[in-house]
Protein backbone atom coordinates (compact mmCIF):
# COMPACT_ATOMS: atom_id res chain seq x y z
CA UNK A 1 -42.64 132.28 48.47
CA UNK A 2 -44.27 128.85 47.60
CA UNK A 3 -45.37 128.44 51.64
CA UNK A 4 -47.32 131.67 51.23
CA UNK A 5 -48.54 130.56 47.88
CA UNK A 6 -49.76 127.85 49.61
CA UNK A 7 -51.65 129.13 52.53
CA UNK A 8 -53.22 132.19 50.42
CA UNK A 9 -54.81 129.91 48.22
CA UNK A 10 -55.82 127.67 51.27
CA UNK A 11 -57.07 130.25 53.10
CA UNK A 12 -59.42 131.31 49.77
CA UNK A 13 -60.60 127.99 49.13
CA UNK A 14 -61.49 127.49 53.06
CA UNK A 15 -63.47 130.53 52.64
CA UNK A 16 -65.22 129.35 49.40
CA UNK A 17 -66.09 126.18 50.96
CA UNK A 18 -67.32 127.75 54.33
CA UNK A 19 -69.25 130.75 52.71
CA UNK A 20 -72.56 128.35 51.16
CA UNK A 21 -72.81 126.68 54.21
CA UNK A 22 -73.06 129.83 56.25
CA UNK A 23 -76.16 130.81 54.48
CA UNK A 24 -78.06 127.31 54.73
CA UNK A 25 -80.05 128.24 58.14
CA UNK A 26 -81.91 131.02 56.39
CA UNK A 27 -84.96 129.68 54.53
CA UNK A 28 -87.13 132.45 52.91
CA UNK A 29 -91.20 132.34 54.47
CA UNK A 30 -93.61 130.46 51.92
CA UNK A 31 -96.13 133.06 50.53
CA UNK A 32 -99.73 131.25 51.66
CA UNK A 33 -101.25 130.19 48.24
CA UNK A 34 -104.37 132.90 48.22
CA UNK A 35 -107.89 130.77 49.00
CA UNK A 36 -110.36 129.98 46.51
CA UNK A 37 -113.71 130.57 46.85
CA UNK A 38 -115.72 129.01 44.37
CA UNK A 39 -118.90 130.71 42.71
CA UNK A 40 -122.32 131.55 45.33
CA UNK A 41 -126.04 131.89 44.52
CA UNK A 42 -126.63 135.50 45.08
CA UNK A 43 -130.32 135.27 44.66
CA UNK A 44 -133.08 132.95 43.14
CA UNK A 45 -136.32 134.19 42.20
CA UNK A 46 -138.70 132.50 39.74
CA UNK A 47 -137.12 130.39 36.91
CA UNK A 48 -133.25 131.95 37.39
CA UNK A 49 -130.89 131.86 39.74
CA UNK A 50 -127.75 134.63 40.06
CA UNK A 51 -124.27 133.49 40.87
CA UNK A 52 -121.37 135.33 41.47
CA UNK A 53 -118.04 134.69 41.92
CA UNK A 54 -114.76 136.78 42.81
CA UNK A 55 -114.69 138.72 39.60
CA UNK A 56 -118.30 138.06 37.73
CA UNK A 57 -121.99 137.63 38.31
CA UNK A 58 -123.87 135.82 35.51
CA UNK A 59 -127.84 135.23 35.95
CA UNK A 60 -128.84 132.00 34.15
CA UNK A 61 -132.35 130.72 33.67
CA UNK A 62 -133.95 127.33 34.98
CA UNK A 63 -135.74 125.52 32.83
CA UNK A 64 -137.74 122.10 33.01
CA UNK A 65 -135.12 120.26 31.87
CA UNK A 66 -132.13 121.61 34.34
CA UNK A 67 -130.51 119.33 36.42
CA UNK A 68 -130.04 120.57 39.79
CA UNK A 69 -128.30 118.65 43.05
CA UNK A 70 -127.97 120.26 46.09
CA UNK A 71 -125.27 118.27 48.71
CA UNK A 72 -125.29 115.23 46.28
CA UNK A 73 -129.78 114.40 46.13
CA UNK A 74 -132.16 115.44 43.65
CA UNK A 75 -133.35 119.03 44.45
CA UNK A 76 -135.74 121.47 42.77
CA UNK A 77 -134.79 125.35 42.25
CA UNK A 78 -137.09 126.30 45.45
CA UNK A 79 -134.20 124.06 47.46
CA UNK A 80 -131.41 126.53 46.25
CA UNK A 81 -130.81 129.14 48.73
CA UNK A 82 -128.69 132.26 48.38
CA UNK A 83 -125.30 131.85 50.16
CA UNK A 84 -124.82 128.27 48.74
CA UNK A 85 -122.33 127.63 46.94
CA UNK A 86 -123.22 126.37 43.30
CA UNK A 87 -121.14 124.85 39.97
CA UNK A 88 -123.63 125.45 37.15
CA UNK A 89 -122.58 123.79 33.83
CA UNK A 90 -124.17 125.34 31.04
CA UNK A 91 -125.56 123.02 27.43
CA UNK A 92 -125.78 125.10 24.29
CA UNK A 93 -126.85 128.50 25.46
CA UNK A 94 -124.77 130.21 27.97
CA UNK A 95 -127.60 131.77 29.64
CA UNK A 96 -129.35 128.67 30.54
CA UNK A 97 -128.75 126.32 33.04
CA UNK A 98 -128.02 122.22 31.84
CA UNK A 99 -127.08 121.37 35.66
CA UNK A 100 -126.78 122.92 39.23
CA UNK A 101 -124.64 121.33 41.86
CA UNK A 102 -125.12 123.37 45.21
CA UNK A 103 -123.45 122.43 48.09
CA UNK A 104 -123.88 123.66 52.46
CA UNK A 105 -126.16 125.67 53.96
CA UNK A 106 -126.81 129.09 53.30
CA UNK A 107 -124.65 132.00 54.75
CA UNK A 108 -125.84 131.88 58.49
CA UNK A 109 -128.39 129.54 58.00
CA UNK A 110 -128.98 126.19 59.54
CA UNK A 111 -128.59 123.18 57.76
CA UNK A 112 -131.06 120.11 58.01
CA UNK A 113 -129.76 116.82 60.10
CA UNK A 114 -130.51 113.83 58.61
């Protein structure tokens, strides 16, 4: 009676032991992180540009005193071309512009060499 004691509870804890490792070789797929695309002028005319993003589109107005870089150098609003992409930081209104940063070439245009 004690030998089959014995090899029933053997038995059960060779299976408990056996039964993680069995599973290890299945890994479950990484779900790809969904790609951010940041905010792009939509259009410029006069003293505002439009830019729109995934969800919004917000126009904001250009004035005198806006800051505006495009790839890094000093740029004025007639350098800002639809299809760039564009971080605008806004001062005390939120319809005006304080600073543009636009960065690459517009959509299927070419962009200067230096």
């Amino acid at each position: 009676m004690k030998k089959r004691l014995f090899v029933v509870v053997s038995v059960l804890v060779g299976l408990m032991v056996i039964a993680p490792a069995s599973g290890k070789g299945r890994k479950k797929k990484a779900t790809p992180v969904p790609a951010y695309h940041g905010p792009v002028i939509s259009s410029v005319t006069g003293n505002a540009i439009t830019v729109s993003d995934e969800r919004t589109t917000r126009t904001f107005t250009v004035t005198q005193f806006t800051e505006i870089n495009v790839n890094g150098q000093k740029a004025t609003i007639a350098d800002l071309k639809p299809g760039m992409t564009a971080n605008v930081t806004i001062a005390t209104d939120p319809a005006r512009a304080a600073r543009i940063n636009a960065e690459g070439a517009p959509a299927g245009g070419n962009q200067k060499k230096r």
